[in-house]
Protein backbone atom coordinates (compact mmCIF):
# COMPACT_ATOMS: atom_id res chain seq x y z
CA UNK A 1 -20.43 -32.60 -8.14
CA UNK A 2 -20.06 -30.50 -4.91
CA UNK A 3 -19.84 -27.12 -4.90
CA UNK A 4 -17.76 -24.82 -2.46
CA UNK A 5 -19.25 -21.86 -1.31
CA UNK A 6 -16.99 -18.38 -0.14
CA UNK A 7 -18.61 -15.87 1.52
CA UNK A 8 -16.84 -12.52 0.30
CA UNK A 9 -17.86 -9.90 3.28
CA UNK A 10 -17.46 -6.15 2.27
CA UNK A 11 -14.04 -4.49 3.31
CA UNK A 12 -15.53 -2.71 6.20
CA UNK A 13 -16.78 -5.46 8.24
CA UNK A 14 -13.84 -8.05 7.43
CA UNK A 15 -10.69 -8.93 9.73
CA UNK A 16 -7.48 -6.54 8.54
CA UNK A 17 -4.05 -7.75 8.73
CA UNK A 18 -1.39 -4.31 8.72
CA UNK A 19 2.00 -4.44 7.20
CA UNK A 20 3.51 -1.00 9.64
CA UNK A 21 6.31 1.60 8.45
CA UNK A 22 9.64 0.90 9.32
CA UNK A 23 11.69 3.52 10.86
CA UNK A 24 15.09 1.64 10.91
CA UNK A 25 16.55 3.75 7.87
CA UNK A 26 14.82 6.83 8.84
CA UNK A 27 11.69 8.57 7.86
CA UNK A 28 11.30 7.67 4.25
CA UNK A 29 8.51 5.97 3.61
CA UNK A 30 8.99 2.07 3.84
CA UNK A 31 7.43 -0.78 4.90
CA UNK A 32 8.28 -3.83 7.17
CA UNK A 33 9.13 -6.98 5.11
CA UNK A 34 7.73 -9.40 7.93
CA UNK A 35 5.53 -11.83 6.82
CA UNK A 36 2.48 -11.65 8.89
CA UNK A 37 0.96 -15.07 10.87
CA UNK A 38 -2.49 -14.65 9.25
CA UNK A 39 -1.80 -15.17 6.35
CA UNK A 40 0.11 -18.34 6.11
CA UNK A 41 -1.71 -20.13 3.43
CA UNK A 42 -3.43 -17.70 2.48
CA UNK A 43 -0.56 -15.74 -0.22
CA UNK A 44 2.87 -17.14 -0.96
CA UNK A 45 5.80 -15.47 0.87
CA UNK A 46 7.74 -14.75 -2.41
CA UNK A 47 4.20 -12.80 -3.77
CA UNK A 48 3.77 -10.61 -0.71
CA UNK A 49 7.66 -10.08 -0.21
CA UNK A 50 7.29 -8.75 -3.97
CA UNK A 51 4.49 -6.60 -3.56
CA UNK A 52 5.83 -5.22 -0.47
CA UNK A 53 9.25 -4.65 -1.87
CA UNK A 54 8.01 -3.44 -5.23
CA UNK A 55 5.82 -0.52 -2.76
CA UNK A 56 9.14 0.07 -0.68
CA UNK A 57 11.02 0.97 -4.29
CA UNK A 58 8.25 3.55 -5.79
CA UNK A 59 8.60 5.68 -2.56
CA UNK A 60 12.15 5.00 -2.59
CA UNK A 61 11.86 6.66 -6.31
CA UNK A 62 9.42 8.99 -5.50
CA UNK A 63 11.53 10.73 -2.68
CA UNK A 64 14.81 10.60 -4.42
CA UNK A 65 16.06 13.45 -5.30
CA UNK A 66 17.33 14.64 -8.96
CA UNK A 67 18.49 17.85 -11.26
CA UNK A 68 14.43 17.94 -12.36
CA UNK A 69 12.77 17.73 -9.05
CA UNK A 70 15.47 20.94 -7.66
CA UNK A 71 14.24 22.41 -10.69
CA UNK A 72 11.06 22.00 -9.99
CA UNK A 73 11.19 23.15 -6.55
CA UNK A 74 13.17 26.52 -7.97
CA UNK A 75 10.39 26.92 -11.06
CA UNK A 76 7.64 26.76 -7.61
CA UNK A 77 9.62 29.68 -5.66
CA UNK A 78 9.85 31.66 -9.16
CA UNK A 79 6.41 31.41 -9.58
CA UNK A 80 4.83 31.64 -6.11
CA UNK A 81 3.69 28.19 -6.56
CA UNK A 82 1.51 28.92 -9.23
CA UNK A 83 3.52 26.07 -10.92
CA UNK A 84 1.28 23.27 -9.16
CA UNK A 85 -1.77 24.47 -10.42
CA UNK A 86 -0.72 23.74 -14.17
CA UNK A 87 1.99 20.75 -13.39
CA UNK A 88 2.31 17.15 -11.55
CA UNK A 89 5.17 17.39 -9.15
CA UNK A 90 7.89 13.93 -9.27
CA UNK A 91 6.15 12.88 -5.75
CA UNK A 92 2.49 13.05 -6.96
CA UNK A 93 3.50 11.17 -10.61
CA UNK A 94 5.25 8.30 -8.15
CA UNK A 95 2.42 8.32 -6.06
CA UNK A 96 0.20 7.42 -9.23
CA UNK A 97 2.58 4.48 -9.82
CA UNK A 98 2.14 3.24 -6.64
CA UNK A 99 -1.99 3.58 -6.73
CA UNK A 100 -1.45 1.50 -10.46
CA UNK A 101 0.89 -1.14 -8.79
CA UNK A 102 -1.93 -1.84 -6.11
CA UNK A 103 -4.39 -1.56 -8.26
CA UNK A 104 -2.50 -4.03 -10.71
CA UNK A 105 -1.99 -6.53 -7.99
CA UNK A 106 -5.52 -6.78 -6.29
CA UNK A 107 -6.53 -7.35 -9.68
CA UNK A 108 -3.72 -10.28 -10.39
CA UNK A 109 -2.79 -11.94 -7.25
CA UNK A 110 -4.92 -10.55 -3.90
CA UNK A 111 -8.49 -10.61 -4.54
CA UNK A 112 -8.11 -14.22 -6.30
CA UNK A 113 -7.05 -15.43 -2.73
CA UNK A 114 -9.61 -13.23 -0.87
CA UNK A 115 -7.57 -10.76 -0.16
CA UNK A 116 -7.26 -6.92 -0.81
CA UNK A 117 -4.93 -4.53 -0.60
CA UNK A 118 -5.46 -0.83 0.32
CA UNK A 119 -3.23 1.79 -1.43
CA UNK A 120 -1.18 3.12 1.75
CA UNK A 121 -1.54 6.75 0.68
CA UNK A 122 -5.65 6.08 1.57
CA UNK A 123 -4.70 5.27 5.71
CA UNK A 124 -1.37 8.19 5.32
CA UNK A 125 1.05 6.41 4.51
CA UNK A 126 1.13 4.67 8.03
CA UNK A 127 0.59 1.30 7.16
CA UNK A 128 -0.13 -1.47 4.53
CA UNK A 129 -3.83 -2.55 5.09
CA UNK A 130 -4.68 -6.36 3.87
CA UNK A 131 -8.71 -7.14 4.13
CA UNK A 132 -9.18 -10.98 4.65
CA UNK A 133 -12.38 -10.87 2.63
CA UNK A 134 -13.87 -13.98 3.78
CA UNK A 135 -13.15 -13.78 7.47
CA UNK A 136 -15.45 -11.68 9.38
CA UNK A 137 -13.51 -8.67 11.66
CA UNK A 138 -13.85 -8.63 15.37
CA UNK A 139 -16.16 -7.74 17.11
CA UNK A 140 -17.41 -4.54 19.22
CA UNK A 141 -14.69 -3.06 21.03
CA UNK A 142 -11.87 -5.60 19.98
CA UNK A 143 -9.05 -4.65 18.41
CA UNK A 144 -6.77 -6.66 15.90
CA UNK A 145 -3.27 -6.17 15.26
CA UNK A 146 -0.06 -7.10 13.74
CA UNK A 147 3.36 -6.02 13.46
């Protein structure tokens, strides 16, 4: 019986694969649905369209506004902000949800292929970073990148 043997490299020295914001519907917070080249064969297309589509919705929810978040906002100015000491605002709840669902996932579906996604609120809500675990990054002064 053969064995197979992955090398798992840690996510600092492995080759990154970004999902960018798009700006087409203005400055919300969304990402681009494009499924990158690198990783054909690595994930499904239905799994990552999910995942990102699933992110796109939670920020969609988390910057929507309602009758409780303007009452937050009013209960902040009454109370010199004093407020956020005691309470979670709507956005920082949401953003919870969002650190779950990726948390969820890498657990579930990434890390099983050798993957791993990074919560987008950890690189500032600028992109979607997705380690390729068991290929090493570049090297020395290169630069990857993808749309």
């Amino acid at each position: 019986m053969a064995q197979t043997q992955t090398t798992t490299l840690s996510q600092a020295n492995c080759k990154k694969v970004f999902v960018r914001r798009d700006f087409c519907e203005g400055g919300g917070v969304r990402f681009g649905t494009r499924f990158p080249a690198e990783l054909e064969g690595k994930i499904d297309r239905p799994l990552f369209d999910y995942t990102i589509n699933t992110l796109n919705s939670l920020y969609a929810e988390a910057e929507k506004g309602s009758c409780s978040t303007y009452c937050e906002g009013c209960m902040a100015c009454l109370t010199a902000y004093i407020i956020y000491f005691c309470a979670e605002t709507h956005y920082e709840k949401c953003l919870k949800k969002v650190s779950r669902f990726v948390h969820e996932q890498n657990e579930q579906v990434w890390t099983k292929r050798g993957l791993l996604l990074t919560d987008p609120t950890e690189r500032g809500l600028r992109v979607v970073e997705i380690s390729l675990l068991t290929e090493a990054g570049p090297g020395k002064g290169e630069q990857l990148q993808s749309a």
